[in-house]
N, C-alpha and C. Protein backbone atom coordinates (compact mmCIF):
# COMPACT_ATOMS: atom_id res chain seq x y z
N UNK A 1 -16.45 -11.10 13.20
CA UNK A 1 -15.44 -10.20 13.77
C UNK A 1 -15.80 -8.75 13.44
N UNK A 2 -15.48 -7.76 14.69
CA UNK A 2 -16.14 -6.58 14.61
C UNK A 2 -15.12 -5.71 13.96
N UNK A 3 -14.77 -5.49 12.70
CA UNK A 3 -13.16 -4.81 12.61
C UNK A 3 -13.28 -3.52 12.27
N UNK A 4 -12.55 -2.64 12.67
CA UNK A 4 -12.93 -1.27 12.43
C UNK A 4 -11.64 -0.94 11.29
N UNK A 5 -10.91 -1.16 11.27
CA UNK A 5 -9.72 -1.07 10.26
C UNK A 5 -9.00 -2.31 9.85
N UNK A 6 -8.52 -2.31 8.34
CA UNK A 6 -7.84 -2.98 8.01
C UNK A 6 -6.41 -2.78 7.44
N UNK A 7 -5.07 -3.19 7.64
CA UNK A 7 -4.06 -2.71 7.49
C UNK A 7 -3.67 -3.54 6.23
N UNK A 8 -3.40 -3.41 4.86
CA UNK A 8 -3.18 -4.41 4.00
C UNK A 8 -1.79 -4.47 3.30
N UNK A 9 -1.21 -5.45 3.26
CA UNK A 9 0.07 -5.27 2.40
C UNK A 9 0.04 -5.02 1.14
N UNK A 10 1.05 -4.28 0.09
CA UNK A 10 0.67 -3.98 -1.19
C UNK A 10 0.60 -4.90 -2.20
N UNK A 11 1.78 -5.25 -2.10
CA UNK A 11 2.51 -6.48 -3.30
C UNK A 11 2.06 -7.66 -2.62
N UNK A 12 1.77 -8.36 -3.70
CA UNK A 12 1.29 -9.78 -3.66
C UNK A 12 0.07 -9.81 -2.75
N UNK A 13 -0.45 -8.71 -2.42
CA UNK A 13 -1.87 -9.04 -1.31
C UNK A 13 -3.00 -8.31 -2.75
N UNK A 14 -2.24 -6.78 -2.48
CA UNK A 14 -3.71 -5.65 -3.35
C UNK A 14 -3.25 -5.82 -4.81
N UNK A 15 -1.54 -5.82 -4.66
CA UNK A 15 -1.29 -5.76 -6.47
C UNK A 15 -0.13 -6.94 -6.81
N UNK A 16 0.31 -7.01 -7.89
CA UNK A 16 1.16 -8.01 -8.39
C UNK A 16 2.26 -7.44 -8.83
N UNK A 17 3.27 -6.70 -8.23
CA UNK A 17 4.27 -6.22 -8.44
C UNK A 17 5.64 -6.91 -9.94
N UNK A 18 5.65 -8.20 -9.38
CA UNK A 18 6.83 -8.95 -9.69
C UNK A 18 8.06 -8.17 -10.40
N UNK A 19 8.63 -7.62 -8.68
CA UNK A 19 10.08 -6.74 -8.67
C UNK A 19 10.91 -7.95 -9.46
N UNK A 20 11.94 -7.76 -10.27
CA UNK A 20 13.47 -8.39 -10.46
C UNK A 20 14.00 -8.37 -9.34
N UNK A 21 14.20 -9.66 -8.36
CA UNK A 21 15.01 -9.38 -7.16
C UNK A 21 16.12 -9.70 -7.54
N UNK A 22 16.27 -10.55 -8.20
CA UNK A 22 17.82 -11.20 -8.52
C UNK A 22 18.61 -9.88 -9.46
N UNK A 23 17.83 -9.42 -10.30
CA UNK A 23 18.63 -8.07 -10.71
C UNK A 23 18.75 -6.54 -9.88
N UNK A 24 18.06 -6.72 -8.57
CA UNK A 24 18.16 -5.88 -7.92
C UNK A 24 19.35 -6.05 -7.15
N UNK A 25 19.09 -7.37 -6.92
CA UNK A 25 20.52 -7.97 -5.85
C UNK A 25 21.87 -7.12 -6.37
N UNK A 26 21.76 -7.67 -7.90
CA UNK A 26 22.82 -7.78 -8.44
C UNK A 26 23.59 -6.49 -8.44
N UNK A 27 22.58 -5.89 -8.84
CA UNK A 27 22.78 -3.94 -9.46
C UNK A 27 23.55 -3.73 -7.69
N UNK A 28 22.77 -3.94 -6.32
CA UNK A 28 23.40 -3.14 -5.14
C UNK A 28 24.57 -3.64 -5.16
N UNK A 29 24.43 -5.37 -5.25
CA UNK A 29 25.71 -5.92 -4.88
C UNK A 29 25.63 -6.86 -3.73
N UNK A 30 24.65 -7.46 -3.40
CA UNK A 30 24.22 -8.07 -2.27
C UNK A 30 23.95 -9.72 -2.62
N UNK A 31 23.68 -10.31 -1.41
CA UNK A 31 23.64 -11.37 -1.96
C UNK A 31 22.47 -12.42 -0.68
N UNK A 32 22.10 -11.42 0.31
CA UNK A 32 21.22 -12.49 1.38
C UNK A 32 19.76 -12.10 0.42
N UNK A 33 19.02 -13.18 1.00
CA UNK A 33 18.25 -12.86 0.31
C UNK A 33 16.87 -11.19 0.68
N UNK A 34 16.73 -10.62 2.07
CA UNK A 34 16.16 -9.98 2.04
C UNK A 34 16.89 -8.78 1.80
N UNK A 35 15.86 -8.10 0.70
CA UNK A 35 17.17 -6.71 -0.17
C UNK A 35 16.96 -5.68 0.93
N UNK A 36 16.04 -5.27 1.25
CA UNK A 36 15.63 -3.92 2.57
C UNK A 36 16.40 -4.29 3.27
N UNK A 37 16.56 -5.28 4.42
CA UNK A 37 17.40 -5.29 5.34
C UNK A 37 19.16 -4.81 5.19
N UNK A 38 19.26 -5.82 4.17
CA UNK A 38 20.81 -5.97 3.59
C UNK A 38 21.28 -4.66 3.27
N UNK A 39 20.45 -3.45 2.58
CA UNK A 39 20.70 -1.90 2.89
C UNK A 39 20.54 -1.57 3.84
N UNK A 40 19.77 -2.03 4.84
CA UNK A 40 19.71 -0.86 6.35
C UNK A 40 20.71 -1.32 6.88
N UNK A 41 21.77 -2.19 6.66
CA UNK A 41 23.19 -2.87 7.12
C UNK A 41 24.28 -1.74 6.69
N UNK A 42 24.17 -1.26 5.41
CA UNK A 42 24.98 -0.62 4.31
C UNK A 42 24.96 1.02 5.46
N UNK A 43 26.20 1.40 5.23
CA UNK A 43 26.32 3.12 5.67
C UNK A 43 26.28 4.36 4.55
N UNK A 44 26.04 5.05 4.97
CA UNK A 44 26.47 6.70 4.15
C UNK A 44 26.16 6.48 2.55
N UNK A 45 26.86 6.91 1.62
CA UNK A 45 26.28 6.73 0.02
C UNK A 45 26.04 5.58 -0.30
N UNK A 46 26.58 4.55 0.29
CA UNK A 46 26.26 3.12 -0.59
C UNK A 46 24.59 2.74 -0.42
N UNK A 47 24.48 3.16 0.99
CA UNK A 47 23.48 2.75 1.37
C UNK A 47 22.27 3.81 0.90
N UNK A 48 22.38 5.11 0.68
CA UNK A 48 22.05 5.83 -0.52
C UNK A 48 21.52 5.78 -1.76
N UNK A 49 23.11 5.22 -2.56
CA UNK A 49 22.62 4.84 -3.69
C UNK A 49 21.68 3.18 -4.26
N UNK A 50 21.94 2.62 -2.63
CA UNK A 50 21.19 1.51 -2.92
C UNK A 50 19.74 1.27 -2.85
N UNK A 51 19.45 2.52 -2.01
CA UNK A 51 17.86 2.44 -1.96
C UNK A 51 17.15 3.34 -2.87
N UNK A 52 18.15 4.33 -4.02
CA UNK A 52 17.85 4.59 -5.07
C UNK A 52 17.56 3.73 -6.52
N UNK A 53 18.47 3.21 -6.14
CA UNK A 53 18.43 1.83 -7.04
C UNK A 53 16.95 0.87 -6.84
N UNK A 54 16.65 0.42 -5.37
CA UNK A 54 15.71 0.05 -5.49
C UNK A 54 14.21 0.68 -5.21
N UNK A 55 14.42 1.63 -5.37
CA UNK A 55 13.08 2.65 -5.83
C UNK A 55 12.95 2.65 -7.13
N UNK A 56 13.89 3.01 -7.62
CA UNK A 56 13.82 2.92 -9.46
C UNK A 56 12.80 1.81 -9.95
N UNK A 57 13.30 0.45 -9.53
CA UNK A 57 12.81 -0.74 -9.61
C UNK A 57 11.57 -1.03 -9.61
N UNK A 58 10.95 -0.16 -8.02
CA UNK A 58 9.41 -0.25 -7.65
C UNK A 58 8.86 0.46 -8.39
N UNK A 59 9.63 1.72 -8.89
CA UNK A 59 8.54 2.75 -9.54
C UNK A 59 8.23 2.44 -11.04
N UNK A 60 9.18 1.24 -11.60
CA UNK A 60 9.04 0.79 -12.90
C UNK A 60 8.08 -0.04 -12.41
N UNK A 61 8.48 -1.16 -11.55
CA UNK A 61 7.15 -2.16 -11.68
C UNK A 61 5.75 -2.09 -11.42
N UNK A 62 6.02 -0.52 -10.69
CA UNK A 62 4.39 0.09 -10.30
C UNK A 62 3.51 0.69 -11.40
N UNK A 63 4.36 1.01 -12.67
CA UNK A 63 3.62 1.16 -13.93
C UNK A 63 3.06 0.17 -14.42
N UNK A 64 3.90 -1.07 -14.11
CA UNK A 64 3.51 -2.51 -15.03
C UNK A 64 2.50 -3.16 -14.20
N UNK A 65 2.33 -3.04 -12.91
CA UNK A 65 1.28 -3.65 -12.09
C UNK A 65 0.11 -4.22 -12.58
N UNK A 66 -0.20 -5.28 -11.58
CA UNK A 66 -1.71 -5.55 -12.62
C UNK A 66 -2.36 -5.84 -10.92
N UNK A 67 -3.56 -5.50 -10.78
CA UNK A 67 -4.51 -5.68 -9.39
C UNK A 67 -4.58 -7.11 -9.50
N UNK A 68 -4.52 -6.91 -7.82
CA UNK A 68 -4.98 -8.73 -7.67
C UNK A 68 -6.16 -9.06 -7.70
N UNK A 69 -6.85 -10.07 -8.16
CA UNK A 69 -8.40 -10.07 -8.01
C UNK A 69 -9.31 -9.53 -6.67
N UNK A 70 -10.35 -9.34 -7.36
CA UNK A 70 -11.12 -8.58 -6.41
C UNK A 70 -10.60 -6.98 -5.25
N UNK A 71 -9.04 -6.68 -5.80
CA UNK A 71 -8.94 -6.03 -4.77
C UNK A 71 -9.71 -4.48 -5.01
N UNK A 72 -10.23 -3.93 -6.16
CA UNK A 72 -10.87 -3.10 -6.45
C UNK A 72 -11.75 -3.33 -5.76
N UNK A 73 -13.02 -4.35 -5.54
CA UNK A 73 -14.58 -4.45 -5.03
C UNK A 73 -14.33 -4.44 -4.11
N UNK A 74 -13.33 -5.35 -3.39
CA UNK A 74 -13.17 -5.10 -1.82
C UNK A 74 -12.81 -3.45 -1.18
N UNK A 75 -11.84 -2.78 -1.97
CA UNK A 75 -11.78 -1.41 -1.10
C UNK A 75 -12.89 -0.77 -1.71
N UNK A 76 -13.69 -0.32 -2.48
CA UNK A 76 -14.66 0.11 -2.76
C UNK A 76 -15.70 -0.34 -1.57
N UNK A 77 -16.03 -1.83 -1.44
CA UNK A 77 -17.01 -2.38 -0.60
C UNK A 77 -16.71 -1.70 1.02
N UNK A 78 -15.19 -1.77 1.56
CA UNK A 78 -14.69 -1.13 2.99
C UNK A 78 -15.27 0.03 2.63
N UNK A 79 -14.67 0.72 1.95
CA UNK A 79 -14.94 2.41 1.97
C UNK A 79 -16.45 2.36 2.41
N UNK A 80 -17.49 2.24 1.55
CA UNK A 80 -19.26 2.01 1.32
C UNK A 80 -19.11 1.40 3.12
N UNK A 81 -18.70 0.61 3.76
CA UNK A 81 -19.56 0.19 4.94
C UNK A 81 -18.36 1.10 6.24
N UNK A 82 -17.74 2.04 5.98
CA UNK A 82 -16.90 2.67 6.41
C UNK A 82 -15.57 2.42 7.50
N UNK A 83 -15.34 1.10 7.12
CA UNK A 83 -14.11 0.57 7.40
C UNK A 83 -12.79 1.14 7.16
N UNK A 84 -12.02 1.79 8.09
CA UNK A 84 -11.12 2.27 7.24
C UNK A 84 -9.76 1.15 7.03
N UNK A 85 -9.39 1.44 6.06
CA UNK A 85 -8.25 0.86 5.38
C UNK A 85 -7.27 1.54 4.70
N UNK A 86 -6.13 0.77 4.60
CA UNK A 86 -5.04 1.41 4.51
C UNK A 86 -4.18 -0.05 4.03
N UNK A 87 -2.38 0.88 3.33
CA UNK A 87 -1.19 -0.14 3.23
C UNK A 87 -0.68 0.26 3.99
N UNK A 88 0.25 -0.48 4.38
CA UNK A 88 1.43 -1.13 5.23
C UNK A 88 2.23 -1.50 4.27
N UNK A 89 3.52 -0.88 3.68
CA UNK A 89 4.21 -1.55 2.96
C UNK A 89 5.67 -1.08 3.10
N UNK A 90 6.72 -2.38 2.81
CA UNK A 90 7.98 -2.06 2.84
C UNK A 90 8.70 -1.16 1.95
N UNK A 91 7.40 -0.93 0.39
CA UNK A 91 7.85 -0.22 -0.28
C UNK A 91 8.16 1.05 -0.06
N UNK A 92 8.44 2.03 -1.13
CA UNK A 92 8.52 3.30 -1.35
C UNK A 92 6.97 4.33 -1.25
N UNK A 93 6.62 5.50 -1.27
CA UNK A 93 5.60 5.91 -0.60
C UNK A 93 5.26 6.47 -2.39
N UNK A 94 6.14 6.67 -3.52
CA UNK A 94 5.86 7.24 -4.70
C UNK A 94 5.45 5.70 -5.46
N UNK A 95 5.80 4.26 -5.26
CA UNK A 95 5.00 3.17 -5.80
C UNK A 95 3.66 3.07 -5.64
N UNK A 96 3.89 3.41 -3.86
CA UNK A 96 2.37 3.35 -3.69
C UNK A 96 1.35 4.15 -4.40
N UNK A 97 1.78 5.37 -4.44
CA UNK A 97 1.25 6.72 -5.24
C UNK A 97 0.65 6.57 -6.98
N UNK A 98 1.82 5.86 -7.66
CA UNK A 98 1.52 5.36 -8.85
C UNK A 98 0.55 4.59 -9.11
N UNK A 99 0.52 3.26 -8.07
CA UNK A 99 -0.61 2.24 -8.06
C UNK A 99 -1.60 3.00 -7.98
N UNK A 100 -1.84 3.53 -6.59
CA UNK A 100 -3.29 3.83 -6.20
C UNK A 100 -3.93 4.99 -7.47
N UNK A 101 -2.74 5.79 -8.38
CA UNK A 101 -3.73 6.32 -9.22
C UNK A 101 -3.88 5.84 -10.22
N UNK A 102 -3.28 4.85 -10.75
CA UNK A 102 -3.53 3.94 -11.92
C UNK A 102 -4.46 2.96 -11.68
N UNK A 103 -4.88 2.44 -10.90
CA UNK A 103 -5.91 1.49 -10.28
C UNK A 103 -7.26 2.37 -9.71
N UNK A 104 -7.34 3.77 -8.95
CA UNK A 104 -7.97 3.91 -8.38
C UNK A 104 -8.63 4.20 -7.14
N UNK A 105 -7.47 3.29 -6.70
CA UNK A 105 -7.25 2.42 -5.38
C UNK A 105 -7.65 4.01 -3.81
N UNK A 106 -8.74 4.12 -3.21
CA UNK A 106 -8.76 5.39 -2.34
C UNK A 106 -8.13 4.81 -0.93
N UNK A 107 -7.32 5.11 -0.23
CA UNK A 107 -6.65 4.29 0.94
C UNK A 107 -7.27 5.55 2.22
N UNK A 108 -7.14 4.94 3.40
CA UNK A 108 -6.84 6.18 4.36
C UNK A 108 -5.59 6.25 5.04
N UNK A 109 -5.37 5.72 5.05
CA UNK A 109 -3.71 5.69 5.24
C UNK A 109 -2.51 5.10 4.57
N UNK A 110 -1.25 5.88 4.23
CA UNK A 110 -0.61 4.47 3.46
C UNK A 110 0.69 4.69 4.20
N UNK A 111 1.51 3.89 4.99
CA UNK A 111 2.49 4.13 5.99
C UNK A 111 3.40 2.94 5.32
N UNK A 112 5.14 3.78 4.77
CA UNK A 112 5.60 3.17 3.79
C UNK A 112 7.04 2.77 4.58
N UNK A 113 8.21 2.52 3.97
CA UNK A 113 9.44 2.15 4.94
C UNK A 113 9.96 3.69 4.99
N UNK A 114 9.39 4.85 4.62
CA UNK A 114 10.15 6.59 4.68
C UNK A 114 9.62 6.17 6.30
N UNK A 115 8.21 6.18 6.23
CA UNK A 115 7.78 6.66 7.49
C UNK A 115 7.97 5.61 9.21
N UNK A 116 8.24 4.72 8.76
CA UNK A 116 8.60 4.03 10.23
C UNK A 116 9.86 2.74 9.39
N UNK A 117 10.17 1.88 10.74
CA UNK A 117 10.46 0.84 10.56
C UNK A 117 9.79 -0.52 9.94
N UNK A 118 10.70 -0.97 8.80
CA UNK A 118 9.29 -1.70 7.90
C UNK A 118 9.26 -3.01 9.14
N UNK A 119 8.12 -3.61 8.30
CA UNK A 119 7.44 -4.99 8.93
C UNK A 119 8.82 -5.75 8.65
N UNK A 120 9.29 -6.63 9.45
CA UNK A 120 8.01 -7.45 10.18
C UNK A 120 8.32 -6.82 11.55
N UNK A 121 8.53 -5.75 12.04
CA UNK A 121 8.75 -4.81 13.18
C UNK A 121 6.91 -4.36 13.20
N UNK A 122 6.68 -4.48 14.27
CA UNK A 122 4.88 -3.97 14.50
C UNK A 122 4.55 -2.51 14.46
N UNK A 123 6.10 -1.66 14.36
CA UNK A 123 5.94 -0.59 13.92
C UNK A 123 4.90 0.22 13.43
N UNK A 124 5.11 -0.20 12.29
CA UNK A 124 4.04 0.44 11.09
C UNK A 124 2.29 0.37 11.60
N UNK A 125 2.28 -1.28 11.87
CA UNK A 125 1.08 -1.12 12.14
C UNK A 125 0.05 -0.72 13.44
N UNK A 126 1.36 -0.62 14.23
CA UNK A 126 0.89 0.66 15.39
C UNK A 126 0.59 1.89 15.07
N UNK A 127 1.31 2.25 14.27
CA UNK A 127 1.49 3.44 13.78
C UNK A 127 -0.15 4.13 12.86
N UNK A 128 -0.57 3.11 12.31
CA UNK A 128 -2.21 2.98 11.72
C UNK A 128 -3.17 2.81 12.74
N UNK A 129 -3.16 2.27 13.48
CA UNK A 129 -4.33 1.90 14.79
C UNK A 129 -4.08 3.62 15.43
N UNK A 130 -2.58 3.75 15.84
CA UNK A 130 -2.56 5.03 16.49
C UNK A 130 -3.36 6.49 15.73
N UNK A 131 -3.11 5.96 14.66
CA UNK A 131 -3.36 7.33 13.79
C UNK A 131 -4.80 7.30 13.91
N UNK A 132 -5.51 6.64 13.90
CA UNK A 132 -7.28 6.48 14.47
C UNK A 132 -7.63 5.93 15.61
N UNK A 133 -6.47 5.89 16.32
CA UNK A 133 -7.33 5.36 17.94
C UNK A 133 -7.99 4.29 17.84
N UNK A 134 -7.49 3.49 17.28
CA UNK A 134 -8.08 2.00 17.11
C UNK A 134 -7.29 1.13 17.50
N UNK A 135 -7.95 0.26 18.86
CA UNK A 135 -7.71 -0.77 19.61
C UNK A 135 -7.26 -2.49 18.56
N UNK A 136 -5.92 -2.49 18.84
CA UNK A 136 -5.85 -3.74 18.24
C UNK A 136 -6.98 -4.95 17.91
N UNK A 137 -7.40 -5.04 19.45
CA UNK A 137 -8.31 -6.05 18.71
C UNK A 137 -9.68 -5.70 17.59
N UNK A 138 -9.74 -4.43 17.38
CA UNK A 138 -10.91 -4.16 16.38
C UNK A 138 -10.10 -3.95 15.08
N UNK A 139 -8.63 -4.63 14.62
CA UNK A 139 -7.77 -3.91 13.53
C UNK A 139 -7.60 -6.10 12.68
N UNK A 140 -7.32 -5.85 11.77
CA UNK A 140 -6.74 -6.51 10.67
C UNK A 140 -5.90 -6.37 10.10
N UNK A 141 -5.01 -7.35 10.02
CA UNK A 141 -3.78 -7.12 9.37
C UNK A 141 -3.37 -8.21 7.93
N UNK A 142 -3.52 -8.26 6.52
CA UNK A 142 -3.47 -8.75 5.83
C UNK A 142 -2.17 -8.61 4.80
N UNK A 143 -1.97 -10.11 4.84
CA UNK A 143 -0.57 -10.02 3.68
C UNK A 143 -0.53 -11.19 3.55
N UNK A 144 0.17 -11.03 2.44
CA UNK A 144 0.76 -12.41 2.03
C UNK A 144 2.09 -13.46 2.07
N UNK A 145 2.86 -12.87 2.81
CA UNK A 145 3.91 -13.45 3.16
C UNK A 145 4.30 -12.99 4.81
N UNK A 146 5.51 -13.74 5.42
CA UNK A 146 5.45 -14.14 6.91
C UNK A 146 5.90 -12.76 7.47
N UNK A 147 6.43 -11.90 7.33
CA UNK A 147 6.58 -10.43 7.36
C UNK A 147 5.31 -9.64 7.94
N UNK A 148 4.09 -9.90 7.42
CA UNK A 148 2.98 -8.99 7.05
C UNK A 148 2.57 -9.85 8.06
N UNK A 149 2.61 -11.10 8.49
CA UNK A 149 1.96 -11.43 9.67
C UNK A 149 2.68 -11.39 10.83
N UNK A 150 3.62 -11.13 10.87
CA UNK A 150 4.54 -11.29 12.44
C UNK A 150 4.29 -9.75 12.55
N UNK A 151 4.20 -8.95 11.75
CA UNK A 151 3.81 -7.71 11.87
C UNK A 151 2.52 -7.11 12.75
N UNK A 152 1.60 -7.90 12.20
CA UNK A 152 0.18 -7.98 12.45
C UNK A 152 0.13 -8.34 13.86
N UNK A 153 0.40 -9.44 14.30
CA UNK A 153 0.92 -10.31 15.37
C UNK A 153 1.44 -9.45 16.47
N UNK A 154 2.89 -8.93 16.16
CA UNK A 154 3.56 -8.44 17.36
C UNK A 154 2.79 -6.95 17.61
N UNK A 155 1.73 -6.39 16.86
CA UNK A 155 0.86 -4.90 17.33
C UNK A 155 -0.21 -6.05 17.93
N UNK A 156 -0.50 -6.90 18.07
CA UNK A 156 -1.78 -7.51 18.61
C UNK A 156 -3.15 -7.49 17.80
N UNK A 157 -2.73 -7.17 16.14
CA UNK A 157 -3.89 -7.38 15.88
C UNK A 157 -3.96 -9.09 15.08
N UNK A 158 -5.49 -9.57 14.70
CA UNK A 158 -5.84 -10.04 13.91
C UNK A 158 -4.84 -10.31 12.46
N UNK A 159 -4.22 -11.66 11.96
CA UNK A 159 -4.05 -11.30 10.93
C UNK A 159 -4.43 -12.34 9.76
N UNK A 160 -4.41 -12.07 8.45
CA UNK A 160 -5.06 -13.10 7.45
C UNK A 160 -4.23 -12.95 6.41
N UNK A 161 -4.19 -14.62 6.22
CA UNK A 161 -2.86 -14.83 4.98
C UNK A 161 -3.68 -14.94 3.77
N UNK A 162 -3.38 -14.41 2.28
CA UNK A 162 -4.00 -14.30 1.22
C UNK A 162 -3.13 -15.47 0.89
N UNK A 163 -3.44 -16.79 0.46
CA UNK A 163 -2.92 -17.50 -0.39
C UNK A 163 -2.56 -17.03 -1.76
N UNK A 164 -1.48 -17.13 -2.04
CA UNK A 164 -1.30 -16.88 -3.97
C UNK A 164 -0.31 -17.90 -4.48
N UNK A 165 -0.44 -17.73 -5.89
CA UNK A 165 0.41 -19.02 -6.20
C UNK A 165 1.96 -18.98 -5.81
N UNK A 166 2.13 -17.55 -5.66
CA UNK A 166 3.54 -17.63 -5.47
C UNK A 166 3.90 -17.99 -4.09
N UNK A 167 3.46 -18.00 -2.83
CA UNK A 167 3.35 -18.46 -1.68
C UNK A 167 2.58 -19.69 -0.65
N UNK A 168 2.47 -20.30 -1.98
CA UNK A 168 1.92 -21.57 -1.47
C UNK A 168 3.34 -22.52 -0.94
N UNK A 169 3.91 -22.64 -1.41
CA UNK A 169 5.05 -23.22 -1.18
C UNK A 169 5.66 -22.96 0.15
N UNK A 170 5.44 -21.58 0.69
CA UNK A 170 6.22 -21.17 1.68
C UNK A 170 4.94 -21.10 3.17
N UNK A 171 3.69 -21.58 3.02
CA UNK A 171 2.78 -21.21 3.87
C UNK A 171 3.02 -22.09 5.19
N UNK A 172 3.51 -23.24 5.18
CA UNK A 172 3.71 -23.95 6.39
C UNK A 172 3.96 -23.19 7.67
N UNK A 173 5.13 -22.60 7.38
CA UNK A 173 5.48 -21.10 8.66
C UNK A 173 4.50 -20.44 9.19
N UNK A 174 3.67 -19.94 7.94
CA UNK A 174 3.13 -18.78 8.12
C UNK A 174 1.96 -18.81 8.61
N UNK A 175 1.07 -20.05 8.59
CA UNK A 175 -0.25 -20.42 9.43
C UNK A 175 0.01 -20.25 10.87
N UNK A 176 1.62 -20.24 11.74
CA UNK A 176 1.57 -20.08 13.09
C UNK A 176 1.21 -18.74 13.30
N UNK A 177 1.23 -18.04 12.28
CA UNK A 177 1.22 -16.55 12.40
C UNK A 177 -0.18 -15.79 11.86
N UNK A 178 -0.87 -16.49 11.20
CA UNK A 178 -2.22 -16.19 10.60
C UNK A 178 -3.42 -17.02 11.41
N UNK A 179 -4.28 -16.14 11.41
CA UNK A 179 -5.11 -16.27 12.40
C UNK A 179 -6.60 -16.80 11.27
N UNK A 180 -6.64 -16.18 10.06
CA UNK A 180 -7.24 -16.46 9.39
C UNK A 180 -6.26 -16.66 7.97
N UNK A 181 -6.92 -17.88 7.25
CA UNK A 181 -6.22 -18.21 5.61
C UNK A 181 -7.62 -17.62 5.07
N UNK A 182 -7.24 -16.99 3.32
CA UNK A 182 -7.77 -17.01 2.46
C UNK A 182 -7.96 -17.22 1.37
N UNK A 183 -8.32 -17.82 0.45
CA UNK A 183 -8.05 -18.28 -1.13
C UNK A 183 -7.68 -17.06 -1.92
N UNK A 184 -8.84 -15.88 -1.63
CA UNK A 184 -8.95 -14.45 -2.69
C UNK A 184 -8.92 -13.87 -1.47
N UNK A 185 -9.39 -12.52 -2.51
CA UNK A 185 -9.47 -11.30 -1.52
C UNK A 185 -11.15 -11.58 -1.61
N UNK A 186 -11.53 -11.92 -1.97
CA UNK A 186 -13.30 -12.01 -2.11
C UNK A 186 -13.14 -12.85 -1.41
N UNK A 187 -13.00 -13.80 -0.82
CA UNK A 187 -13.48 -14.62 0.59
C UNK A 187 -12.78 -13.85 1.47
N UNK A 188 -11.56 -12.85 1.68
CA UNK A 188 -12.26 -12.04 2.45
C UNK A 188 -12.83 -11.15 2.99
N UNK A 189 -13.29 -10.91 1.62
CA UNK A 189 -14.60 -9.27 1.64
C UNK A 189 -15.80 -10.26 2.11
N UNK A 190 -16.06 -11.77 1.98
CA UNK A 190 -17.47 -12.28 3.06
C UNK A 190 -17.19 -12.65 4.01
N UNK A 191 -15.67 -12.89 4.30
CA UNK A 191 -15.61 -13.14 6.06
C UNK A 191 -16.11 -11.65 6.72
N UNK A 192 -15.81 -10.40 6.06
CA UNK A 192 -15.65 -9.11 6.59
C UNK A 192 -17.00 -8.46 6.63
N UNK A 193 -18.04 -9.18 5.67
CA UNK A 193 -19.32 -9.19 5.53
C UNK A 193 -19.47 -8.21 5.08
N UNK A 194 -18.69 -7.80 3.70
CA UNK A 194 -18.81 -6.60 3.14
C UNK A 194 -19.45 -6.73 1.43
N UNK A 195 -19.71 -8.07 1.47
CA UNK A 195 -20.01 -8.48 0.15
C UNK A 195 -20.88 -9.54 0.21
């Protein structure tokens, strides 16, 4: 596959976040299980102070982060064969900020829920192809949960599910939506033939 960009999710694809959801729940006051949505429901200060609340959250767990394997060699390896890449994430745009300088991490784009409508809306990842004039089918879209691929999906690109332990359980769904599975991120820096 000829890919000229790759769009990657943050958490659970490049890094290992593990937000407190159940104490996030708790702190807004909510109770479905997706917390982003359940605030874009909320009006005026509540809805305010709730996405303050869960920024707080990301920007603590973005100190504690730990990289997922291989995701250092792989963006190092894109950058070197000049692939551009980028996140896609539902997070905050100052988590992302923390990671990438505590890790390293050089992105070319990072398009967060400030700047569009998050996934699983194809939003975002139009929004990356557009920003370089890159034709869906030369784009990739990687994540690890069913979000990051219906995402991928409804812009028309390519997308590939990172297996992890925490989403094995839930992958049945998500193969209708992944075009490619992966064990690591190193199988797929050699599908990408970057390694």
């Amino acid at each position: 596959m000829d890919i000229e960009l790759i769009a990657f999710d943050l958490d659970g694809t490049l890094i290992e976040f593990n937000l407190p959801f159940d104490r996030i729940r708790k702190e807004i006051g909510i109770k479905k299980r997706f917390i982003l949505e359940s605030i874009m429901e909320m009006d005026g200060e509540r809805k305010k102070r709730a996405l303050e609340v869960l920024k707080r959250y990301e920007i603590e767990s973005a100190k504690e982060a730990r990289p997922m394997y291989f995701a250092s060699e792989l963006l190092e390896a894109l950058e070197r064969e000049g692939i551009l890449k980028g996140v896609v994430t539902r997070n905050s745009r100052e988590s992302v900020k923390i990671v990438s300088e505590r890790f390293g991490f050089k992105f070319d784009f990072v398009i967060t829920r400030e700047d569009t409508e998050p996934k699983p809306s194809p939003k975002p990842i139009i929004l990356a192809l557009k920003m370089f004039d890159v034709k869906p089918r030369r784009a990739l879209t990687v994540g690890d949960f069913l979000f990051d691929l219906m995402a991928g999906k409804k812009a028309g690109t390519k997308t590939a599910l990172i297996l992890t332990p925490k989403n094995k359980e839930m992958t049945r769904e998500f193969y209708t939506y992944a075009d490619y599975v992966f064990k690591s991120l190193k199988e797929l820096a050699k599908f990408v033939g970057v390694v």
